[in-house]
C-alpha atoms as a PDB file:
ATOM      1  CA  UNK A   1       6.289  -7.630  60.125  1.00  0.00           C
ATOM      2  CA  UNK A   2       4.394  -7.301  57.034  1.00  0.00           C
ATOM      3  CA  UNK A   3       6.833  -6.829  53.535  1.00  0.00           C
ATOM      4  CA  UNK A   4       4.805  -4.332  51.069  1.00  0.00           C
ATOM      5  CA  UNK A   5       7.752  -5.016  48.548  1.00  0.00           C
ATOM      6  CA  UNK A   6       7.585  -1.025  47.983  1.00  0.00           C
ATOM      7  CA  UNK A   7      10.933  -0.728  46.092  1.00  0.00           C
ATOM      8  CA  UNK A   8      10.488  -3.510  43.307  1.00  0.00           C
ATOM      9  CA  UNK A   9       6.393  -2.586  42.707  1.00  0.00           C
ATOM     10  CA  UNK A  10       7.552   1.207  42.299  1.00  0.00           C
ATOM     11  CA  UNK A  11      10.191   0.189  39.696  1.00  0.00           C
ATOM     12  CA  UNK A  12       8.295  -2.209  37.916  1.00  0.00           C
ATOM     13  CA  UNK A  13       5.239   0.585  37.692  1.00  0.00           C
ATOM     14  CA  UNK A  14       7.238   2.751  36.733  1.00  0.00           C
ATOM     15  CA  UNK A  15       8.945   0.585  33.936  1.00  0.00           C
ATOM     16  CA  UNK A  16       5.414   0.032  32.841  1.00  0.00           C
ATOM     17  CA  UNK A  17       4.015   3.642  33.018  1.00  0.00           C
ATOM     18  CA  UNK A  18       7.482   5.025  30.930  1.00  0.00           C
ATOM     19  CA  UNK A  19       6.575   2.636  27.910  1.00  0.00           C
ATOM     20  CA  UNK A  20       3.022   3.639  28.414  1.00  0.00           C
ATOM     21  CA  UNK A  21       3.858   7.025  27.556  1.00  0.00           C
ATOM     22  CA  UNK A  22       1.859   8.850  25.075  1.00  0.00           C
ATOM     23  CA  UNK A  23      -0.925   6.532  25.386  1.00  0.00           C
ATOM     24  CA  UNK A  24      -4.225   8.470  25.936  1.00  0.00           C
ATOM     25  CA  UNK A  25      -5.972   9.214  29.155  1.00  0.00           C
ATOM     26  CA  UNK A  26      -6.054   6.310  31.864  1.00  0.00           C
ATOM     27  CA  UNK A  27      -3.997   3.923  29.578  1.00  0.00           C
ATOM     28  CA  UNK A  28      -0.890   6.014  30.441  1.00  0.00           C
ATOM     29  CA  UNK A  29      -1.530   6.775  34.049  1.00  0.00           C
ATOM     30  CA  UNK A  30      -3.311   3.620  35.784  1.00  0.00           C
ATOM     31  CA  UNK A  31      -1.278   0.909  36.304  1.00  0.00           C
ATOM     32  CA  UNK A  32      -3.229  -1.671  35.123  1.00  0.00           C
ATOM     33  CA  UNK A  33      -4.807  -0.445  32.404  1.00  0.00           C
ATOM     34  CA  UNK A  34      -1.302   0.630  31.077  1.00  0.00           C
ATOM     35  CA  UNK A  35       0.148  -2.795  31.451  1.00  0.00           C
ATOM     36  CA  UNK A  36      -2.680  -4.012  29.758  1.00  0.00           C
ATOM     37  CA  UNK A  37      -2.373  -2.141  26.664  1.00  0.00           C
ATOM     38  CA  UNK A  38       1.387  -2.100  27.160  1.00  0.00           C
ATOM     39  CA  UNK A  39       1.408  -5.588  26.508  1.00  0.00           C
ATOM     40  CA  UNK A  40      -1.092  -5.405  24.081  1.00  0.00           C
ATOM     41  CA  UNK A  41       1.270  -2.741  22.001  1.00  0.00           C
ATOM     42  CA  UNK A  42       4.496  -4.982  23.009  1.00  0.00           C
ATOM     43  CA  UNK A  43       2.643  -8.018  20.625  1.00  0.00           C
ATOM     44  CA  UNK A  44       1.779  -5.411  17.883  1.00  0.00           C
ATOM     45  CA  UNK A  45       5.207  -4.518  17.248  1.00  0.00           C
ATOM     46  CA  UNK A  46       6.864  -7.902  17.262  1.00  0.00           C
ATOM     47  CA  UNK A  47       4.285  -9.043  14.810  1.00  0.00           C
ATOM     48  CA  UNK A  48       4.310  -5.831  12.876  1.00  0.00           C
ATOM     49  CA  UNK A  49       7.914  -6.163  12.512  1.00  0.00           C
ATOM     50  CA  UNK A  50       7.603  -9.214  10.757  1.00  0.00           C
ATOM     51  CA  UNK A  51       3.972  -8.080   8.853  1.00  0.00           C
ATOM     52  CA  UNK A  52       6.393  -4.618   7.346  1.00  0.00           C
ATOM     53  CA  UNK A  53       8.585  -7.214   5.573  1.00  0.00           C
ATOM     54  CA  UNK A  54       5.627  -9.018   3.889  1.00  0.00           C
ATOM     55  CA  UNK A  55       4.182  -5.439   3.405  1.00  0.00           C
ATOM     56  CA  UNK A  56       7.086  -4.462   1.660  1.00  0.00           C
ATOM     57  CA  UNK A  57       7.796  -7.013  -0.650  1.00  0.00           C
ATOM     58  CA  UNK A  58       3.980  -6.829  -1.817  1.00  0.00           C
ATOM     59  CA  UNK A  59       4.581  -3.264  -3.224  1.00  0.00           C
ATOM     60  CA  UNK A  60       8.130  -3.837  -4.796  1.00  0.00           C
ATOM     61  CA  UNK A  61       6.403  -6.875  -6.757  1.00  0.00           C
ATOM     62  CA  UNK A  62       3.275  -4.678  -7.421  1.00  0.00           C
ATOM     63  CA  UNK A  63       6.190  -1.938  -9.100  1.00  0.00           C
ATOM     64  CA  UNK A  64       7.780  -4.117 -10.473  1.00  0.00           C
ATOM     65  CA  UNK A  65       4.892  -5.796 -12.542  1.00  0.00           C
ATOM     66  CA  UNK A  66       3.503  -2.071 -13.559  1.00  0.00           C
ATOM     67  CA  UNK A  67       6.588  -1.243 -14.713  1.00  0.00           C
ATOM     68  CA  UNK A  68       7.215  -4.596 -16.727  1.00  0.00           C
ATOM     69  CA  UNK A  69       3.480  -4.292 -18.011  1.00  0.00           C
ATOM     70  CA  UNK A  70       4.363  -1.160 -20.088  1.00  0.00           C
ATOM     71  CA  UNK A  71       7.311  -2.700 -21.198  1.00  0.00           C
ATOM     72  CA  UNK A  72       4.892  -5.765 -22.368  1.00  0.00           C
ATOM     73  CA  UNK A  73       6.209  -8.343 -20.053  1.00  0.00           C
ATOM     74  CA  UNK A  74       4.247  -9.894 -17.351  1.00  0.00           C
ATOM     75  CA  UNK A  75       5.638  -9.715 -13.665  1.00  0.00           C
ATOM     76  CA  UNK A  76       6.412 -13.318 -13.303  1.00  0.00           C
ATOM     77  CA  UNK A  77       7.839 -13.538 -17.281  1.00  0.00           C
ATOM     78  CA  UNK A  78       9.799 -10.887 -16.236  1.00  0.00           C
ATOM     79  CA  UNK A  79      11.736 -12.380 -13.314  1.00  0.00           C
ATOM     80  CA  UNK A  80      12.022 -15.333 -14.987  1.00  0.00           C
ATOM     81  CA  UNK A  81      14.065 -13.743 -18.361  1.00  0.00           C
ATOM     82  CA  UNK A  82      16.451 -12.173 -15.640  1.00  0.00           C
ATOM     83  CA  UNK A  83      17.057 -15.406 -14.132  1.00  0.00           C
ATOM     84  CA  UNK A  84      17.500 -16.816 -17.456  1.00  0.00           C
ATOM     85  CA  UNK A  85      20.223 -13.841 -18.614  1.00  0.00           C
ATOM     86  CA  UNK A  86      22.237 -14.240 -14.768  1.00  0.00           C
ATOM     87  CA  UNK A  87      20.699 -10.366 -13.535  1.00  0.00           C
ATOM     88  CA  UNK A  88      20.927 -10.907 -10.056  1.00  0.00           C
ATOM     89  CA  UNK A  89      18.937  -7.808  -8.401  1.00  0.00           C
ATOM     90  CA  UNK A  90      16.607  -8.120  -6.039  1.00  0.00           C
ATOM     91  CA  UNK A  91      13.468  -6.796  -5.809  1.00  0.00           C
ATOM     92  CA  UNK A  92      13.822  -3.742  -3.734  1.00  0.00           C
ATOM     93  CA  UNK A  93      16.417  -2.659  -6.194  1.00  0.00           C
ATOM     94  CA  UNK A  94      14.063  -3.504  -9.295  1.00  0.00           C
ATOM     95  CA  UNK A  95      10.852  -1.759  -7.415  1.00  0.00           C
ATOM     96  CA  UNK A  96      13.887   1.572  -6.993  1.00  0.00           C
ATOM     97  CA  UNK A  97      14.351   1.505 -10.761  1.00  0.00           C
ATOM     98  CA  UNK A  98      11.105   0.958 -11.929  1.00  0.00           C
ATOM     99  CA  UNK A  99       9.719   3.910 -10.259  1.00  0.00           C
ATOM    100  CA  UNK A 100      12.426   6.199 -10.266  1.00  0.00           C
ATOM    101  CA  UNK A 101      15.071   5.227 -13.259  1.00  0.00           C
ATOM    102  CA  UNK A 102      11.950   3.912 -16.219  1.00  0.00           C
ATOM    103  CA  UNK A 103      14.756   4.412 -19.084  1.00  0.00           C
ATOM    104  CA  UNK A 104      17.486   1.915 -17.073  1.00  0.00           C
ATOM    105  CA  UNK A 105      14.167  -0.313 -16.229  1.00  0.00           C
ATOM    106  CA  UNK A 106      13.181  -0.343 -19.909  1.00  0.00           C
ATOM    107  CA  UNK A 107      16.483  -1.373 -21.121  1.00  0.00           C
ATOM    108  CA  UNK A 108      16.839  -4.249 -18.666  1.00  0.00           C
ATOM    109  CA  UNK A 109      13.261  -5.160 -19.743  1.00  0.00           C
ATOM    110  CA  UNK A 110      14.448  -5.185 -23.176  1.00  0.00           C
ATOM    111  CA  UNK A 111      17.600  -7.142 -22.773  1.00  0.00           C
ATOM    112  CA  UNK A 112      15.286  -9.519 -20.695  1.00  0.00           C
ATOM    113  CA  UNK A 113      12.872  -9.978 -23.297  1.00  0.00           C
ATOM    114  CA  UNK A 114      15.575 -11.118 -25.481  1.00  0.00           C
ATOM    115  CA  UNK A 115      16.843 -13.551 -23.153  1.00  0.00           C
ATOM    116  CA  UNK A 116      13.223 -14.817 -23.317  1.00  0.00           C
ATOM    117  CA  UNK A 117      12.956 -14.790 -26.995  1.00  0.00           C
ATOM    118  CA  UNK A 118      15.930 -16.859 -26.796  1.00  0.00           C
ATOM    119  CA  UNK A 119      15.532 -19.552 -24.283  1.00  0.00           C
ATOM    120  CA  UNK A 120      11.977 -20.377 -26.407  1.00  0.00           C
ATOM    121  CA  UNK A 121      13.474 -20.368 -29.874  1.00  0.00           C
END
């Protein structure tokens, strides 16, 4: 007697057909083609997941240093006069204020400055 393995091949179409939803014309219907780009989509997202943090962090530091600019301070002068006066906020927070607070980013840039003034006098 010949075993078609029926039960398991339905499920595990099926499995790949649900996450295939939404894809456009054969990719969501065919089975192989939607395992294909299933798979495909599957690698996207664990590397995009990683690529969003990176993505991120490039525009907080790219607020940041606009923000610090019209205050006169360079980005990386900048970080380095809050390390130097114990300011411990990260970047997301700094990116937050800079585009949405400018007076409470201006005065941190100012006691920053300071802090710079100091440490090279």
């Amino acid at each position: 007697m010949r075993v078609k393995g029926g039960f398991k091949t339905r499920r595990r179409h099926k499995k790949v057909l649900g996450l295939a939803k939404g894809f456009r014309g054969a990719r969501s219907k065919l089975f192989r083609t939607a395992a294909h780009s299933v798979d495909r989509a599957l690698r996207y997202s664990y590397r995009d997941r990683k690529v969003k943090k990176r993505e991120f962090r490039n525009l907080w530091i790219a607020r940041i240093n606009a923000a610090a600019r019209l205050c006169n301070l360079s980005y990386s002068k900048f970080m380095h006069a809050l390390k130097l006066a114990d300011i411990n906020l990260d970047r997301k927070v700094l990116a937050e204020m800079a585009a949405f607070d400018p007076s409470s980013f201006s005065k941190l840039a100012s006691l920053a400055s300071q802090k710079l003034q100091e440490a090279n006098a």
